[in-house]
C-alpha atoms as a PDB file:
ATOM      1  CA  UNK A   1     -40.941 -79.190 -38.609  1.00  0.00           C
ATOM      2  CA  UNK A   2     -37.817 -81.286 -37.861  1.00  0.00           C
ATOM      3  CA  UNK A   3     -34.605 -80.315 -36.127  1.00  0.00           C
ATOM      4  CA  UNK A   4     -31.443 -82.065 -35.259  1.00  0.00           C
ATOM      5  CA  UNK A   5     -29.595 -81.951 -31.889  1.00  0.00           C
ATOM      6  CA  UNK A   6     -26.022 -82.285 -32.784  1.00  0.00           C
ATOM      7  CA  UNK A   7     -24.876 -82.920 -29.124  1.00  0.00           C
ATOM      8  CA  UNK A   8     -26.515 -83.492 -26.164  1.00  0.00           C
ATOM      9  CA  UNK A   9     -25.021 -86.162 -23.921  1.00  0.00           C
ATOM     10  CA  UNK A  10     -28.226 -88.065 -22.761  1.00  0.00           C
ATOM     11  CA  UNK A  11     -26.740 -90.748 -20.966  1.00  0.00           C
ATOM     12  CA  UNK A  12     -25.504 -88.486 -18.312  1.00  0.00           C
ATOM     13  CA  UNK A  13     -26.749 -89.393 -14.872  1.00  0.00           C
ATOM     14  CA  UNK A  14     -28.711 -86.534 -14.492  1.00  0.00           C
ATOM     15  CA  UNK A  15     -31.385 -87.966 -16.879  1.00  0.00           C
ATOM     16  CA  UNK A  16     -31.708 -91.418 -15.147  1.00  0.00           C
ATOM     17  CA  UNK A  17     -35.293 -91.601 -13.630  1.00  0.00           C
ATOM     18  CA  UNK A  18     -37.286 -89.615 -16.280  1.00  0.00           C
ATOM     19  CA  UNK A  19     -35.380 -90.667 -19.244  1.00  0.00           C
ATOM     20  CA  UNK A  20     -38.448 -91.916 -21.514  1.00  0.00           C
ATOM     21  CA  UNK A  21     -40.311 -88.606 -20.549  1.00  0.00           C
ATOM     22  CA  UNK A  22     -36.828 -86.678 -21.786  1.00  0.00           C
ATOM     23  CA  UNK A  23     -36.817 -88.468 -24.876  1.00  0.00           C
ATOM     24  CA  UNK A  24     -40.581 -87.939 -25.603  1.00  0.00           C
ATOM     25  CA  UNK A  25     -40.695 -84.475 -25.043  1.00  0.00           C
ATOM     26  CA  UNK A  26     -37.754 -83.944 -27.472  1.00  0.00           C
ATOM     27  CA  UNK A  27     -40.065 -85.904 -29.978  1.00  0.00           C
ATOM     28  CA  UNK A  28     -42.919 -83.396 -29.409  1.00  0.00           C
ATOM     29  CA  UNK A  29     -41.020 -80.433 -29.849  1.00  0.00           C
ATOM     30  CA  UNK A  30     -39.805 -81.665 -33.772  1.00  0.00           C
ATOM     31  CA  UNK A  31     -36.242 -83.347 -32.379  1.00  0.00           C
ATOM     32  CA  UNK A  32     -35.941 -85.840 -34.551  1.00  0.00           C
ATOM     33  CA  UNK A  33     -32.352 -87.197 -33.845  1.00  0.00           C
ATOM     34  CA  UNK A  34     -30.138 -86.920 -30.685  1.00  0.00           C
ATOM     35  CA  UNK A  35     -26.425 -86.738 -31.436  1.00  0.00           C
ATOM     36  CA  UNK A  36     -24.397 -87.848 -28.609  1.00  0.00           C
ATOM     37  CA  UNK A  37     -20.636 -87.307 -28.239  1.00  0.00           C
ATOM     38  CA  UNK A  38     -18.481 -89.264 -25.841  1.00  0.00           C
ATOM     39  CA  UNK A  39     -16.513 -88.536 -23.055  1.00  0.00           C
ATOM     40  CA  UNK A  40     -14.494 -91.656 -22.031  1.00  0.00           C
ATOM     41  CA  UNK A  41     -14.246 -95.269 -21.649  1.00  0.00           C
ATOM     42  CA  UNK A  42     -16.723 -94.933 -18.604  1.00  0.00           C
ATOM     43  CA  UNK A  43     -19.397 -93.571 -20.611  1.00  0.00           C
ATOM     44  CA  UNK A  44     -19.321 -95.632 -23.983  1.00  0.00           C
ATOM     45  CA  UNK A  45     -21.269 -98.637 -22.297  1.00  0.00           C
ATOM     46  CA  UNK A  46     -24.053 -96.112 -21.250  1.00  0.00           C
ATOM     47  CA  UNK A  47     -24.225 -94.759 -23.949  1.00  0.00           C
ATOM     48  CA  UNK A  48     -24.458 -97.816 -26.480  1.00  0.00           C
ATOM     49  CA  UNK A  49     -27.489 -98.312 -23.858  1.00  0.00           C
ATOM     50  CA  UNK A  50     -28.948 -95.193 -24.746  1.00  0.00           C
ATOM     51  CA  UNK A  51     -28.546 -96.221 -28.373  1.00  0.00           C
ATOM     52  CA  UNK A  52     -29.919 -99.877 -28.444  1.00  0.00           C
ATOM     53  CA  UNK A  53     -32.930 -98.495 -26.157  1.00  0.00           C
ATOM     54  CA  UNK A  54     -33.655 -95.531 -28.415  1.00  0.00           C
ATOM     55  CA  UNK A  55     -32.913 -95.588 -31.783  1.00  0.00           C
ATOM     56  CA  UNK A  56     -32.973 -91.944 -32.972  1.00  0.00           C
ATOM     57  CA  UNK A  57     -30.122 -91.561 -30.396  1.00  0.00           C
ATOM     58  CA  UNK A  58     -27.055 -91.854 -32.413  1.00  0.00           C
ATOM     59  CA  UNK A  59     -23.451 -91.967 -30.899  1.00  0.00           C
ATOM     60  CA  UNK A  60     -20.391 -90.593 -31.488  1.00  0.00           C
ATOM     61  CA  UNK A  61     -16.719 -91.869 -30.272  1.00  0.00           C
ATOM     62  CA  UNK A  62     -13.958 -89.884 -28.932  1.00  0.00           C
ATOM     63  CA  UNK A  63     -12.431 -88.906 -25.549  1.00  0.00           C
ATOM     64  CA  UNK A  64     -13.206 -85.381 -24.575  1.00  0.00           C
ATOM     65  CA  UNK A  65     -10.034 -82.934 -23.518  1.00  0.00           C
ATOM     66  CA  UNK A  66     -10.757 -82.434 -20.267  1.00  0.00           C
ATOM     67  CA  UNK A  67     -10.779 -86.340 -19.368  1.00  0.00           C
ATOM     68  CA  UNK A  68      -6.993 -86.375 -20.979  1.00  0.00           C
ATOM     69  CA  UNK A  69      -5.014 -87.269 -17.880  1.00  0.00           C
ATOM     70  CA  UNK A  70      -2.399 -89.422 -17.025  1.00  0.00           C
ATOM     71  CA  UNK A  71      -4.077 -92.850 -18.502  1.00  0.00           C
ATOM     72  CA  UNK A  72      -4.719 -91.134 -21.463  1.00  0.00           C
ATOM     73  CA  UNK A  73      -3.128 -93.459 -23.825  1.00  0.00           C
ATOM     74  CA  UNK A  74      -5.286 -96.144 -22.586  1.00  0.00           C
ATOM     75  CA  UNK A  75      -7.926 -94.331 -22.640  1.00  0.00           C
ATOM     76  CA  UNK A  76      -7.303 -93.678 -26.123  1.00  0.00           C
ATOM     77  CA  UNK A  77      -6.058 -97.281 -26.958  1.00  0.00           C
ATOM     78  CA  UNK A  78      -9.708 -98.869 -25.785  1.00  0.00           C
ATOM     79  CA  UNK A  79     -11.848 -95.919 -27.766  1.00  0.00           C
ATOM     80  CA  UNK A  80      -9.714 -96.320 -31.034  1.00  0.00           C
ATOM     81  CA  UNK A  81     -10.950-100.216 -30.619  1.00  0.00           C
ATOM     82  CA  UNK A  82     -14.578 -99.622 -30.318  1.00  0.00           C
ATOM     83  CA  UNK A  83     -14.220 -97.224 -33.102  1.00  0.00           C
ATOM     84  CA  UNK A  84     -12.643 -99.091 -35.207  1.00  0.00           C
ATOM     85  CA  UNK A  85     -14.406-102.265 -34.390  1.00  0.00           C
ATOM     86  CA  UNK A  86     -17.371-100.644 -36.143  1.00  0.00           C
ATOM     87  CA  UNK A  87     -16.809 -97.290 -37.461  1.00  0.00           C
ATOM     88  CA  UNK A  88     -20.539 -97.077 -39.332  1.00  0.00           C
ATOM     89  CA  UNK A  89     -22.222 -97.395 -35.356  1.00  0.00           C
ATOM     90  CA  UNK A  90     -20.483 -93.745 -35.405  1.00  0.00           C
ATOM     91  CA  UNK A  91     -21.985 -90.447 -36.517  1.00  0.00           C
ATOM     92  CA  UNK A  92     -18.528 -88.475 -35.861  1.00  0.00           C
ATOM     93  CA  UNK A  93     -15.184 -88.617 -33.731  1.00  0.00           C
ATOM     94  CA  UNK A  94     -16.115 -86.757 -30.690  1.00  0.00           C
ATOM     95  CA  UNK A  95     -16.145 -84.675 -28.739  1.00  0.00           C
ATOM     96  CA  UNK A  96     -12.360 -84.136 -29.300  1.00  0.00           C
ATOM     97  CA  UNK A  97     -10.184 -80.733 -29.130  1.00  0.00           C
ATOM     98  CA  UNK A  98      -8.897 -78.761 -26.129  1.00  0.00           C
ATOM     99  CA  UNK A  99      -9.865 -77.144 -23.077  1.00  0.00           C
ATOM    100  CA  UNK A 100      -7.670 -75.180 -20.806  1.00  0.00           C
ATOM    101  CA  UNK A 101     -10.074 -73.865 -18.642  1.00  0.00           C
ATOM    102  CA  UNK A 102      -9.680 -75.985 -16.127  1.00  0.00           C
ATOM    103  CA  UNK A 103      -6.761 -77.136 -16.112  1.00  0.00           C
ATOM    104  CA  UNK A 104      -3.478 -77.081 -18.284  1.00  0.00           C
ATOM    105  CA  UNK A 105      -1.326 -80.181 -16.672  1.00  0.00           C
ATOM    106  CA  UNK A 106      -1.777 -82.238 -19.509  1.00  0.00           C
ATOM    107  CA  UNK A 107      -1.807 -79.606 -22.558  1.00  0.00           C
ATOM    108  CA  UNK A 108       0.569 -81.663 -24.714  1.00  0.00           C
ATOM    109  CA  UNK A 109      -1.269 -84.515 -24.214  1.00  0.00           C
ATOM    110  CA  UNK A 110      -4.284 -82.631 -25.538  1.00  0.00           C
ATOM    111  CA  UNK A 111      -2.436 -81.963 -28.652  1.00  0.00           C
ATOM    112  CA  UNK A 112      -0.982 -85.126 -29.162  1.00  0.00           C
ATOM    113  CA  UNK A 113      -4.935 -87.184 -28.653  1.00  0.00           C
ATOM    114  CA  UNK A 114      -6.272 -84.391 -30.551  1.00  0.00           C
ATOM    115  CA  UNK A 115      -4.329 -84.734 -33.433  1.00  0.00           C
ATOM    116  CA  UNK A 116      -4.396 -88.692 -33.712  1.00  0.00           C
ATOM    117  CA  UNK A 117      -7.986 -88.576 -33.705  1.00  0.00           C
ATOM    118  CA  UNK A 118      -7.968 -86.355 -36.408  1.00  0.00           C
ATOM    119  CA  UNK A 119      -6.087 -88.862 -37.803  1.00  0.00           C
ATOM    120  CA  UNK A 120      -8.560 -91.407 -37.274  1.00  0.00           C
ATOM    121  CA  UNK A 121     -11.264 -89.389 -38.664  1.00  0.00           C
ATOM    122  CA  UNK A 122      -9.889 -88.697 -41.604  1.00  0.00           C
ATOM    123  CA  UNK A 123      -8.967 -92.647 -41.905  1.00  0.00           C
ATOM    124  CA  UNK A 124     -12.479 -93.326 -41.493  1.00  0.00           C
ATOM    125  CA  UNK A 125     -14.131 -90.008 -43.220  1.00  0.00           C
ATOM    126  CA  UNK A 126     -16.138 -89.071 -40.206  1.00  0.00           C
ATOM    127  CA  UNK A 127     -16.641 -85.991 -38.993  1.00  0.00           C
ATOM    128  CA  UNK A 128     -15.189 -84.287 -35.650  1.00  0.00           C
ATOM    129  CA  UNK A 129     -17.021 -82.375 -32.675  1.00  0.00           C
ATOM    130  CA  UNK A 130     -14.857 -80.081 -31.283  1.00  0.00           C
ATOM    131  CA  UNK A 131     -14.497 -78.936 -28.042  1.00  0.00           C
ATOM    132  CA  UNK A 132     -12.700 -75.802 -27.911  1.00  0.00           C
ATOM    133  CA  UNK A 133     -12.382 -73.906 -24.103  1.00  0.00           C
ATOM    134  CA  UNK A 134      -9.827 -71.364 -24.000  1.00  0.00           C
ATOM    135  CA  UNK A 135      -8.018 -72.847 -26.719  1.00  0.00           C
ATOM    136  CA  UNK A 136      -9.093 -71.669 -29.638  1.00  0.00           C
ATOM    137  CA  UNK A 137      -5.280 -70.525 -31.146  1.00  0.00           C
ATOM    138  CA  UNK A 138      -3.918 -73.860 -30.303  1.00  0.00           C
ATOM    139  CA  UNK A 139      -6.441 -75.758 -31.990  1.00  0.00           C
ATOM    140  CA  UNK A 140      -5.766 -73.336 -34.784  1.00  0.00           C
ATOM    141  CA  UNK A 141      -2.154 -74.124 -34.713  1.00  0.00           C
ATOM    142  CA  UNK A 142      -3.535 -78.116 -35.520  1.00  0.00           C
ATOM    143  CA  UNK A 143      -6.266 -77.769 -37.905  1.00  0.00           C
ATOM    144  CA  UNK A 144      -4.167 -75.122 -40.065  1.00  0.00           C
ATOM    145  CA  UNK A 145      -1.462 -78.359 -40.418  1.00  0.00           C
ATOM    146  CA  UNK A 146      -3.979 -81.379 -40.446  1.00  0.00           C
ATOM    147  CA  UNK A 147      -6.846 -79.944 -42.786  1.00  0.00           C
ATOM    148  CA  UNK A 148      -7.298 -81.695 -45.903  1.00  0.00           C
ATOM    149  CA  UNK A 149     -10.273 -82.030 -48.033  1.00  0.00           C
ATOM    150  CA  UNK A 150     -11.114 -85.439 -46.044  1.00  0.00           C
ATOM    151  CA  UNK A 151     -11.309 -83.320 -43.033  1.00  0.00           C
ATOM    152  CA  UNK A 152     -14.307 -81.749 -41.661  1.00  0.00           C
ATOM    153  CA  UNK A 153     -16.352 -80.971 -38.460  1.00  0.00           C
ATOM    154  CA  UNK A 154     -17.913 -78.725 -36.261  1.00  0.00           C
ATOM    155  CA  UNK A 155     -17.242 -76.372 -33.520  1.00  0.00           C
ATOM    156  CA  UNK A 156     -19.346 -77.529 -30.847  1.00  0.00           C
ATOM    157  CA  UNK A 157     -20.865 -74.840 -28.391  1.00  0.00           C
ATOM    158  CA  UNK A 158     -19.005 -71.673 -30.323  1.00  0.00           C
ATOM    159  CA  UNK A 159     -18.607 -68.337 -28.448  1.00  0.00           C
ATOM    160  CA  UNK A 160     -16.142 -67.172 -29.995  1.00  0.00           C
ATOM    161  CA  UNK A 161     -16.014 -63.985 -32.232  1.00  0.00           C
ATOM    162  CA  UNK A 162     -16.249 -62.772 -35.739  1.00  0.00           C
ATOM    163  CA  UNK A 163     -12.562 -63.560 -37.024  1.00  0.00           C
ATOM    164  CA  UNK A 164     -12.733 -66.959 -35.375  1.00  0.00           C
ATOM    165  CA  UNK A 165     -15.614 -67.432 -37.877  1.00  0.00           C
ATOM    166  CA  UNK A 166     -13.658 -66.541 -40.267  1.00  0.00           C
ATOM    167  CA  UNK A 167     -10.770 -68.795 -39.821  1.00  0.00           C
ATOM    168  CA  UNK A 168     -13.143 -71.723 -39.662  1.00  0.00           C
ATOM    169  CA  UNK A 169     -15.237 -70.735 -42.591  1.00  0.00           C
ATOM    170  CA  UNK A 170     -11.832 -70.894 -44.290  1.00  0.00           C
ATOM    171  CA  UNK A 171     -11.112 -74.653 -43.685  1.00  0.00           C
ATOM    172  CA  UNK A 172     -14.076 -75.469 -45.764  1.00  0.00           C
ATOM    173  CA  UNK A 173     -15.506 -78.202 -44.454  1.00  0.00           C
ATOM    174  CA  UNK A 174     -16.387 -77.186 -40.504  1.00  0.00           C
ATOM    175  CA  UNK A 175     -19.643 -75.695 -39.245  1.00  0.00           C
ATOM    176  CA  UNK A 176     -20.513 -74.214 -35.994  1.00  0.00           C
ATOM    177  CA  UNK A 177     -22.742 -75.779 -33.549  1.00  0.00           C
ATOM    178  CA  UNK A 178     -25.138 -72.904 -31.802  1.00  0.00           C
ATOM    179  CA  UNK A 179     -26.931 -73.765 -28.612  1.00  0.00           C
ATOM    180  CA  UNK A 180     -28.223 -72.015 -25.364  1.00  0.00           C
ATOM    181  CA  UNK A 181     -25.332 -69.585 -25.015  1.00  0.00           C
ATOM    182  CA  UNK A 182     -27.412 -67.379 -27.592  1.00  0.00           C
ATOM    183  CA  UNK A 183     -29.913 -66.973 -25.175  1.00  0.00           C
ATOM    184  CA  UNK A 184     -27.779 -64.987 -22.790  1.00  0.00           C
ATOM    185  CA  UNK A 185     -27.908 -61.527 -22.229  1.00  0.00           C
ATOM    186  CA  UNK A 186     -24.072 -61.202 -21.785  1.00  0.00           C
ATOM    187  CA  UNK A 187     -23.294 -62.640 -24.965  1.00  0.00           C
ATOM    188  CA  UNK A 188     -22.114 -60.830 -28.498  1.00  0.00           C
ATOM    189  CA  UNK A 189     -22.664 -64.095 -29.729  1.00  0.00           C
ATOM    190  CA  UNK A 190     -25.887 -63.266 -31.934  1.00  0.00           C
ATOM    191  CA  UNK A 191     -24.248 -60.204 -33.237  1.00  0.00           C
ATOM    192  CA  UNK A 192     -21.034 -62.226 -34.311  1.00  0.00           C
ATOM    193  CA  UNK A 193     -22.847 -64.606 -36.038  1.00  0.00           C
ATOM    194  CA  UNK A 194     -25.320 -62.134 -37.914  1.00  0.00           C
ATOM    195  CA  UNK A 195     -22.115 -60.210 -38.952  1.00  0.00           C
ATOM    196  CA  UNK A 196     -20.068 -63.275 -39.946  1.00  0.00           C
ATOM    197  CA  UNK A 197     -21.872 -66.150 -40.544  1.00  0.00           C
ATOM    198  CA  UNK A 198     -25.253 -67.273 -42.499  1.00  0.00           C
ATOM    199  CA  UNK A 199     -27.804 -69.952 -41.808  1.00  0.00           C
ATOM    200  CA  UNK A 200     -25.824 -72.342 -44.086  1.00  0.00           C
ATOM    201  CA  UNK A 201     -22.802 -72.605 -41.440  1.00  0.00           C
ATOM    202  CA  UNK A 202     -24.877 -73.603 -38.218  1.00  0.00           C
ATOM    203  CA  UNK A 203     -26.189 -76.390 -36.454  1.00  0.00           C
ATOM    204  CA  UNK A 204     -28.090 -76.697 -33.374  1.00  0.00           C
ATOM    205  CA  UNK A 205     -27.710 -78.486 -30.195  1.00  0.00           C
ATOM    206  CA  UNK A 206     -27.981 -78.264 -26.681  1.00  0.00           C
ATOM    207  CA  UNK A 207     -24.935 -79.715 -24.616  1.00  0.00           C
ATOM    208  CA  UNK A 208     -28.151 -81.249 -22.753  1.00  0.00           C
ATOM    209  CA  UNK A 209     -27.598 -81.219 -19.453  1.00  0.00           C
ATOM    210  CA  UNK A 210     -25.395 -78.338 -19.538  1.00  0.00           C
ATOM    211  CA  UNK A 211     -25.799 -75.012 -20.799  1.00  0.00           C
ATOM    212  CA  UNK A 212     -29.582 -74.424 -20.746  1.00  0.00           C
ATOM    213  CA  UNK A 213     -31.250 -71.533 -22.877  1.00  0.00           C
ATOM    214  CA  UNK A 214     -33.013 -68.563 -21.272  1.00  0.00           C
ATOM    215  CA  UNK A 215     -35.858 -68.841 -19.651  1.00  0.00           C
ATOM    216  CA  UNK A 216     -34.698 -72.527 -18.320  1.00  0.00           C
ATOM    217  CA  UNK A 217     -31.194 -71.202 -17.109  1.00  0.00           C
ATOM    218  CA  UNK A 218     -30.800 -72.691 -13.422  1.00  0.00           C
ATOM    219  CA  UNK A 219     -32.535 -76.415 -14.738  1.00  0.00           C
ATOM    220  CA  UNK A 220     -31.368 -79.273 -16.340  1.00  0.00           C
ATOM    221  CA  UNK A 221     -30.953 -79.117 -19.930  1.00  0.00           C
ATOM    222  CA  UNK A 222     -32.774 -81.529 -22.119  1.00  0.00           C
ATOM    223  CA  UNK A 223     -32.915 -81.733 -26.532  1.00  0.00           C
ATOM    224  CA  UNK A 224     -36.674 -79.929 -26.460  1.00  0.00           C
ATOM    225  CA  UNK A 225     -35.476 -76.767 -24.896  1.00  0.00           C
ATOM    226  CA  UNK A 226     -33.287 -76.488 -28.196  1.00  0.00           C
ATOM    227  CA  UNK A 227     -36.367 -74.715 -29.656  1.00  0.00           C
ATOM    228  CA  UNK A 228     -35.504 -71.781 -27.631  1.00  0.00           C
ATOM    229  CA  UNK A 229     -32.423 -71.576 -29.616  1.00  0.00           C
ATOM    230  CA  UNK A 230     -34.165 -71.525 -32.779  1.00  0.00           C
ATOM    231  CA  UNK A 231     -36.404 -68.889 -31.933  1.00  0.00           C
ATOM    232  CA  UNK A 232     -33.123 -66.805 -30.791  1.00  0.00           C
ATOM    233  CA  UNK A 233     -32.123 -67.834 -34.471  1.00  0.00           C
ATOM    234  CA  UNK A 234     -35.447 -66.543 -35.908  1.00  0.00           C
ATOM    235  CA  UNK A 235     -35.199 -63.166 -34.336  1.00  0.00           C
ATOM    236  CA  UNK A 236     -31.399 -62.814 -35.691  1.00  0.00           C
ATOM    237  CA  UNK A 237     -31.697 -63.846 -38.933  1.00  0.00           C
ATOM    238  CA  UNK A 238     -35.510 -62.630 -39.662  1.00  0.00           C
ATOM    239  CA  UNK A 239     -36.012 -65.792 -41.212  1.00  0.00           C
ATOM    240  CA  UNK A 240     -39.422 -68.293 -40.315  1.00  0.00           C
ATOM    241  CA  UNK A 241     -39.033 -70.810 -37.846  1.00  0.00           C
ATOM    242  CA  UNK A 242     -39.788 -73.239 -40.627  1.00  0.00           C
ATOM    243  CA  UNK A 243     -36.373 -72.256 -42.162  1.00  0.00           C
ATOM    244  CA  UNK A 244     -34.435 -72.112 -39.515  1.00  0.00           C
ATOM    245  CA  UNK A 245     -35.705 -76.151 -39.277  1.00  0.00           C
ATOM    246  CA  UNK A 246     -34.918 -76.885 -42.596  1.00  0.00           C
ATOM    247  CA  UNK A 247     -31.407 -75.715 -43.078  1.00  0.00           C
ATOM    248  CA  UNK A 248     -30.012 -76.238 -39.327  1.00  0.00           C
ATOM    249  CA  UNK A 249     -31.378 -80.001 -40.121  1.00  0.00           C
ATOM    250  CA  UNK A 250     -29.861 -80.252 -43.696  1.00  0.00           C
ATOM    251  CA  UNK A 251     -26.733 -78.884 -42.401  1.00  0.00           C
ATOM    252  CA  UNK A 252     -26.665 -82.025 -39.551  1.00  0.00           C
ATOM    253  CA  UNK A 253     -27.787 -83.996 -42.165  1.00  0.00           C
ATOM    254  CA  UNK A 254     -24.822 -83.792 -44.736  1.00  0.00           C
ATOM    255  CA  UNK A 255     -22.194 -83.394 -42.506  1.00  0.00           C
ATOM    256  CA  UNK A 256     -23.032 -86.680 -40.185  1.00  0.00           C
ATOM    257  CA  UNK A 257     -23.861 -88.998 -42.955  1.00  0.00           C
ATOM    258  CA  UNK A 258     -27.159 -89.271 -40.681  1.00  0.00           C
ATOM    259  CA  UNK A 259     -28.883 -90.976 -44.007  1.00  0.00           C
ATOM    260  CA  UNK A 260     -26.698 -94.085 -42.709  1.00  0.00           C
ATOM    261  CA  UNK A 261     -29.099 -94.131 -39.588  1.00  0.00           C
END
């Protein structure tokens, strides 16, 4: 069996020292590809190391919300040249969206580097990761103007709830990416997804080093825990593991172009 992690950000410093031990385990457990999203101009360098070291590690470019402050346009300015410089080193545009979580200083300025690299990505048909923290209307508000048939994505680390899934099952062309939320026990997660959603619209991932599934909540998150998600998935869905593997990696397949890798 093969899966896909469709996010896991693997050149965070909480994986250097046992890195090649990381990497190997995720190759045990079926992970066949790591997906990694960026954050900002400090962690493109890092992460083009993870990539030249390791192979099935493939990268994405973008600058994440929460890293939107007040050099943001330069920020922006030096990732829009290392994406454009060589768009086909790029699985998708991310991770991109809005978070107001944490903070909402720069809110506009989420919208405004939100919507320009939507911009790119349609310009260079990749995909988009979205991150989406308390924000889920006002990334609404964009996607209902800027989706087009060129556009298309998914909805990294979704918790949100059955007419969310809706609305992005109605822009055609977005999936949503499952990870070790489901695990919880305070989560209606697995009931919204059973109720609105089939196998076809998910992907897996694991937000590695964040967000580990039950029973490794407490720990650092790594890509082979993602096989707790999938059983979660098999219990839900009363499917085999061996389908759950098949379509969560076709899905990651077809929407990242990963044949290009």
């Amino acid at each position: 069996m093969q899966f896909i992690d469709t996010h896991a950000h693997t050149y965070d410093e909480a994986f250097q020292g046992d890195l090649d031990a990381t990497i190997s385990s995720a190759q045990k457990a079926g992970i066949t590809k790591i997906l990694m999203p960026n954050i900002d101009v400090e962690s493109i360098e890092p992460m083009f190391a993870i990539q030249e070291k390791y192979s099935n590690c493939i990268p994405m470019m973008g600058l994440h919300p929460a890293y939107v402050k007040g050099d943001w346009e330069q920020q922006l300015e030096k990732i829009e040249s290392y994406l454009f410089a060589d768009p086909l080193r790029f699985c998708a545009i991310g991770e991109i969206g809005m978070d107001l979580y944490w903070d909402k200083t720069y809110i506009e300025e989420q919208k405004t580097a939100f919507i320009q690299q939507i911009q790119w990505a349609k310009k260079l048909d990749l995909p988009i990761a979205i991150h989406a923290r308390d924000a889920f209307n006002e990334i609404f508000q964009i996607l209902d103007k800027e989706n087009d048939a060129k556009l298309k994505g998914v909805f990294h680390c979704f918790t949100g709830n059955k007419e969310q899934v809706q609305h992005i099952k109605s822009y055609g062309g977005f999936l949503l990416g499952i990870g070790g939320v489901l695990t919880y026990k305070n989560t209606n997660l697995g009931s919204t997804l059973v109720e609105s959603a089939d196998l076809n619209d998910l992907v897996l991932e694991t937000d590695a080093p964040y967000l580990p599934p039950v029973p490794y909540r407490g720990k650092r998150n790594e890509s082979a825990y993602m096989l707790e998600v999938a059983y979660k998935l098999v219990d839900l869905y009363q499917v085999p593991l061996e389908e759950i593997a098949r379509i969560s990696t076709q899905n990651a397949e077809e929407l990242f172009q990963l044949n290009r890798f």
